[in-house]
Structures are given as C-alpha cells and as structure tokens.
N, C-alpha and C. Protein backbone atom coordinates (compact mmCIF):
# COMPACT_ATOMS: atom_id res chain seq x y z
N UNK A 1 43.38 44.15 7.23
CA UNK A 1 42.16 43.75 6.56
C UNK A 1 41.13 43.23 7.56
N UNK A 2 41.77 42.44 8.41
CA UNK A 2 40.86 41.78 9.65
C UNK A 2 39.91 42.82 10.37
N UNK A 3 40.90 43.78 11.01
CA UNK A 3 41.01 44.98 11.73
C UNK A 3 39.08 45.70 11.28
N UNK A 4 39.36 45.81 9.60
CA UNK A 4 38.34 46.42 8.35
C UNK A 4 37.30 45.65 8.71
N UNK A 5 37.15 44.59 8.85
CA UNK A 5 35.75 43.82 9.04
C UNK A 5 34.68 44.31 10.30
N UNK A 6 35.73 44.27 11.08
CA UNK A 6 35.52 44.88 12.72
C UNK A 6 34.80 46.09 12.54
N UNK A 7 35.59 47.13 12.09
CA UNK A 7 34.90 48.70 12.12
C UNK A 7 34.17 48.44 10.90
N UNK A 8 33.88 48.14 10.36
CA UNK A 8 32.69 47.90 9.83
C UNK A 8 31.33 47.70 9.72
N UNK A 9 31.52 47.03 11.30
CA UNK A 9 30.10 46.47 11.75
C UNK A 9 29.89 46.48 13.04
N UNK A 10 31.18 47.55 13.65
CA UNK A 10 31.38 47.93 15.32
C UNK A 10 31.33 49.12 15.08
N UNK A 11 31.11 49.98 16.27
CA UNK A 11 32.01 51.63 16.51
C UNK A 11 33.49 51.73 16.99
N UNK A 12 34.12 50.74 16.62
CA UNK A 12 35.71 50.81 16.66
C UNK A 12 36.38 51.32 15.62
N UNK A 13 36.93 52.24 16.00
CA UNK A 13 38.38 52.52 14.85
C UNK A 13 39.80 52.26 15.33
N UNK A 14 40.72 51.62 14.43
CA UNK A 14 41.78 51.22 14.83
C UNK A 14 43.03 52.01 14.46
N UNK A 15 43.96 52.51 15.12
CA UNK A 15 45.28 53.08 14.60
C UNK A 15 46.33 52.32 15.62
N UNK A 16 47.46 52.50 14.23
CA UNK A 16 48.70 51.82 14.48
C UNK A 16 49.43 52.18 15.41
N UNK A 17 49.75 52.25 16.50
CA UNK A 17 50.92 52.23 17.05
C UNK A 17 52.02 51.82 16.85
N UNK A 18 52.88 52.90 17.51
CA UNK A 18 54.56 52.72 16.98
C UNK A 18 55.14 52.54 18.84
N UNK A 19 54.85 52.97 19.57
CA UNK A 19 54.84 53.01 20.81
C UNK A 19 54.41 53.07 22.05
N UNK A 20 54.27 52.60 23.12
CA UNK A 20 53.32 53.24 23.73
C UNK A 20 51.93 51.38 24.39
N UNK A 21 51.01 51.70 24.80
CA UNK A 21 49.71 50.90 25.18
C UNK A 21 48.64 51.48 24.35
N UNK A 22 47.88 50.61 23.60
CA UNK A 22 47.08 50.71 22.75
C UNK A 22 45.46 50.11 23.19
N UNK A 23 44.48 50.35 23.28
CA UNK A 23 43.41 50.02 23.73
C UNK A 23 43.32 48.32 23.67
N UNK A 24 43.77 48.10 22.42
CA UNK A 24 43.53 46.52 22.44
C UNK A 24 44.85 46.68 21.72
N UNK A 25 45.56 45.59 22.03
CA UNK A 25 46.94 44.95 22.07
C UNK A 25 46.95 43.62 21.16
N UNK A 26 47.79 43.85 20.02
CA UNK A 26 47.07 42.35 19.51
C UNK A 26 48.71 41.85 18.95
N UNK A 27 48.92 40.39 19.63
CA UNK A 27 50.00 40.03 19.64
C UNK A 27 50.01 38.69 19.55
N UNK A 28 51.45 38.04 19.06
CA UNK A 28 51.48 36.39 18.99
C UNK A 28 52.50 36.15 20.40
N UNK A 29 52.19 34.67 20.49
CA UNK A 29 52.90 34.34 21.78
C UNK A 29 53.25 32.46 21.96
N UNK A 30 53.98 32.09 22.63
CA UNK A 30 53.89 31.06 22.58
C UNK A 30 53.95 30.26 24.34
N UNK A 31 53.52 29.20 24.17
CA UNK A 31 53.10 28.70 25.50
C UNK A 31 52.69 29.48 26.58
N UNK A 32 53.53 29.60 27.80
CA UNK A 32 52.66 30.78 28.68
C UNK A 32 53.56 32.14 28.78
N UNK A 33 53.00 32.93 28.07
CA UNK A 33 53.35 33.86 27.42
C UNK A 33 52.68 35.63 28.20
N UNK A 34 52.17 35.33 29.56
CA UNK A 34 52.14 36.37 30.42
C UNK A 34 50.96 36.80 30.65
N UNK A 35 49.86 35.81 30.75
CA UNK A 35 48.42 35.96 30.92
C UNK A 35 47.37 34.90 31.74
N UNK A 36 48.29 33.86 31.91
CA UNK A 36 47.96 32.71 32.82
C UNK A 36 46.89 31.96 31.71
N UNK A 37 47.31 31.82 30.27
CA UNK A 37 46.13 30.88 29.85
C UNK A 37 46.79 30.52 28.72
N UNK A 38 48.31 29.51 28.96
CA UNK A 38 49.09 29.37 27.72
C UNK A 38 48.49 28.54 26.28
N UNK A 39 49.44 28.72 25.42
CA UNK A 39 48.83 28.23 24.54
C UNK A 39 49.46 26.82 24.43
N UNK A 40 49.50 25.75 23.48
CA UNK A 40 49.25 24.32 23.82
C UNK A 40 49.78 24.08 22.34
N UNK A 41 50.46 24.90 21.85
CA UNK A 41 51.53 24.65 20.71
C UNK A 41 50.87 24.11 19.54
N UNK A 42 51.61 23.66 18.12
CA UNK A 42 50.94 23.29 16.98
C UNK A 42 49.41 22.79 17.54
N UNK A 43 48.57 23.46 16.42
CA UNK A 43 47.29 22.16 16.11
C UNK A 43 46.50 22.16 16.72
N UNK A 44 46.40 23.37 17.62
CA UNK A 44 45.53 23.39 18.93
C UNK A 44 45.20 24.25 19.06
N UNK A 45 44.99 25.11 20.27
CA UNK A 45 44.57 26.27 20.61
C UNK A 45 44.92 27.50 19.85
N UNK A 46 43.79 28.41 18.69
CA UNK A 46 44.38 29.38 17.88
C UNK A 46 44.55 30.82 18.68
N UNK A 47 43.91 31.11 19.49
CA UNK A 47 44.38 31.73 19.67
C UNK A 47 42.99 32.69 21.13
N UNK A 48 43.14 33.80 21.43
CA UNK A 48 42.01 34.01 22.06
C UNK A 48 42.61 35.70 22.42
N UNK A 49 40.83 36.26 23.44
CA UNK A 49 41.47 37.43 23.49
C UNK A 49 40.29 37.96 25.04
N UNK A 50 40.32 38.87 25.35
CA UNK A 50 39.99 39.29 26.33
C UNK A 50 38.94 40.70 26.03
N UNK A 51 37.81 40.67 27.15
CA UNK A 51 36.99 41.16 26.83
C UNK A 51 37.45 42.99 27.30
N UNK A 52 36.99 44.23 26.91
CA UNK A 52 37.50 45.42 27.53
C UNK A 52 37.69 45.90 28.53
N UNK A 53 38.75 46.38 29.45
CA UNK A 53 39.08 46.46 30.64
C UNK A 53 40.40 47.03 30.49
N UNK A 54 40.68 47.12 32.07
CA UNK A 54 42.41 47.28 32.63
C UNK A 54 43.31 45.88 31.94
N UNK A 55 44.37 46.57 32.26
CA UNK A 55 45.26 45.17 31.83
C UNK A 55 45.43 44.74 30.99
N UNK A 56 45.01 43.69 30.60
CA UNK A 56 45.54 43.07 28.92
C UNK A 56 43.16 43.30 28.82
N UNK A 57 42.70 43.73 29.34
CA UNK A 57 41.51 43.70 28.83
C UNK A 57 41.51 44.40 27.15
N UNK A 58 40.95 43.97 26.63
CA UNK A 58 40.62 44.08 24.78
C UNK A 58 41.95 43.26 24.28
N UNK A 59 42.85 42.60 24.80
CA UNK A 59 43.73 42.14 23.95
C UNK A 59 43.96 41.08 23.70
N UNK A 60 44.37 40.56 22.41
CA UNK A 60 44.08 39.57 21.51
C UNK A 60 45.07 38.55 21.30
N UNK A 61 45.47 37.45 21.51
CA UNK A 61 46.93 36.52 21.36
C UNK A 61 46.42 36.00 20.42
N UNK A 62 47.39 35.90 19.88
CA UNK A 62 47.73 34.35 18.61
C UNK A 62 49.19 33.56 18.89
N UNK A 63 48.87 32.30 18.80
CA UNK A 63 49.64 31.24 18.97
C UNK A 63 50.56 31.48 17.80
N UNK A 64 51.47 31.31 18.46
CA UNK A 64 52.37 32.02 17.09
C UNK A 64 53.38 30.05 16.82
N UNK A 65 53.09 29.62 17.32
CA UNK A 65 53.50 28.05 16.96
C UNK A 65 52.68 27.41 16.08
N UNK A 66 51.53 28.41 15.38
CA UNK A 66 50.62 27.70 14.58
C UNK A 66 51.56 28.03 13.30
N UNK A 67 50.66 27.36 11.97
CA UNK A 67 51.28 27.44 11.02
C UNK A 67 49.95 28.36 10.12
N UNK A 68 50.03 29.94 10.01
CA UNK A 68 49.01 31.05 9.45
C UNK A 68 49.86 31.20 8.22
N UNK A 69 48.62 31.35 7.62
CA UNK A 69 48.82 31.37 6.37
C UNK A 69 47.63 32.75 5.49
N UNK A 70 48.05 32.97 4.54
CA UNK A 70 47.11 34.14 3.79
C UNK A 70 46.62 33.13 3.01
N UNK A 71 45.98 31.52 2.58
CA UNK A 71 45.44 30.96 2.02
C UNK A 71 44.65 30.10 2.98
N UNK A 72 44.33 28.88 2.54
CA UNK A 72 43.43 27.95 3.51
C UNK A 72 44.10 27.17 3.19
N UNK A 73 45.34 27.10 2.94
CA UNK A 73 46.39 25.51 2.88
C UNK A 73 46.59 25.50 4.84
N UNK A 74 46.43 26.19 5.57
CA UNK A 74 46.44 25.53 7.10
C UNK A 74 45.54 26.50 7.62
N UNK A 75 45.90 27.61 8.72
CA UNK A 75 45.15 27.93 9.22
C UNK A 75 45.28 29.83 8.81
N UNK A 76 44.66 30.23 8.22
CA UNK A 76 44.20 31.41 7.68
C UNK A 76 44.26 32.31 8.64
N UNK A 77 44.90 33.52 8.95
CA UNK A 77 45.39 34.44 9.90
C UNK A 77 44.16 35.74 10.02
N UNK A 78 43.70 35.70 8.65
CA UNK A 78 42.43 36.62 8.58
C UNK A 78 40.89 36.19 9.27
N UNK A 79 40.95 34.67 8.79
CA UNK A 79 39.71 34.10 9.17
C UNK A 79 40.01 34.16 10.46
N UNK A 80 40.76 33.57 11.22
CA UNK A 80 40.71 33.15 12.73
C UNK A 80 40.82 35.09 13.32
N UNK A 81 41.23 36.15 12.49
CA UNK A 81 41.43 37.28 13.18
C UNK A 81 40.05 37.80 13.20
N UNK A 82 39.25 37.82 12.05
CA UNK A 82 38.36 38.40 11.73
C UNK A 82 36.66 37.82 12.42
C-alpha cells in the first residue's frame, strides 16, 4: 500500500522480488545491521533509507525493534513507509 502512494506521485514502479538485488531493497534490521548507521533500538530511530546509487543506494531500513503496527496504537508501518 505504502509502495502505491510512491508510484503515484513518482515515475517508480515497484515489483516483488523472490530473488536476486532489487533497485531499492527495503528491509528491517536491528542495531548495526550492515550500513554503518545502526539503529538505537525501541522508541527511537524509525527507520531511514538511502538516496539512488551503487550499493545499498535506494534502500530503505526499518528498525525492526520498534513496535509497527497497521493502527496508530504505536508506530504505524504505512505512515513512517509512505
């Protein structure tokens, strides 16, 4: 749904991968998790992503020590994606 907002109002289209490196990489992680910019556990840092390039360029972390939710009882996985 997040993904939908994006091409919406970008020239991006997104498909799923099953295998393989994907233009933008979008993944959860916890503390330092292979990018030199860890995350800082509950309550804190949601998450971040990188601008287009080599490497992890276009790709997207989420703190996966947060507590996401599909409501606004904590922190909403759509809002912070979208």
């Amino acid at each position: 749904r997040a993904l939908n907002v994006w091409s919406d109002v970008t020239p991006l289209t997104f498909h799923k991968l099953h295998e393989g490196n994907a233009d933008i990489m979008i993944s959860f992680g916890t503390k330092e998790h292979g990018d030199y910019n860890p995350f800082d556990g509950p309550n804190g840092l949601l998450a971040h992503a990188y601008p287009p390039g080599p490497g992890i360029g276009g790709d997207t972390h989420f703190d996966e020590e947060e507590h996401w939710t599909k409501d606004s009882s904590m922190y909403n996985l759509f809002i912070v994606a979208a």
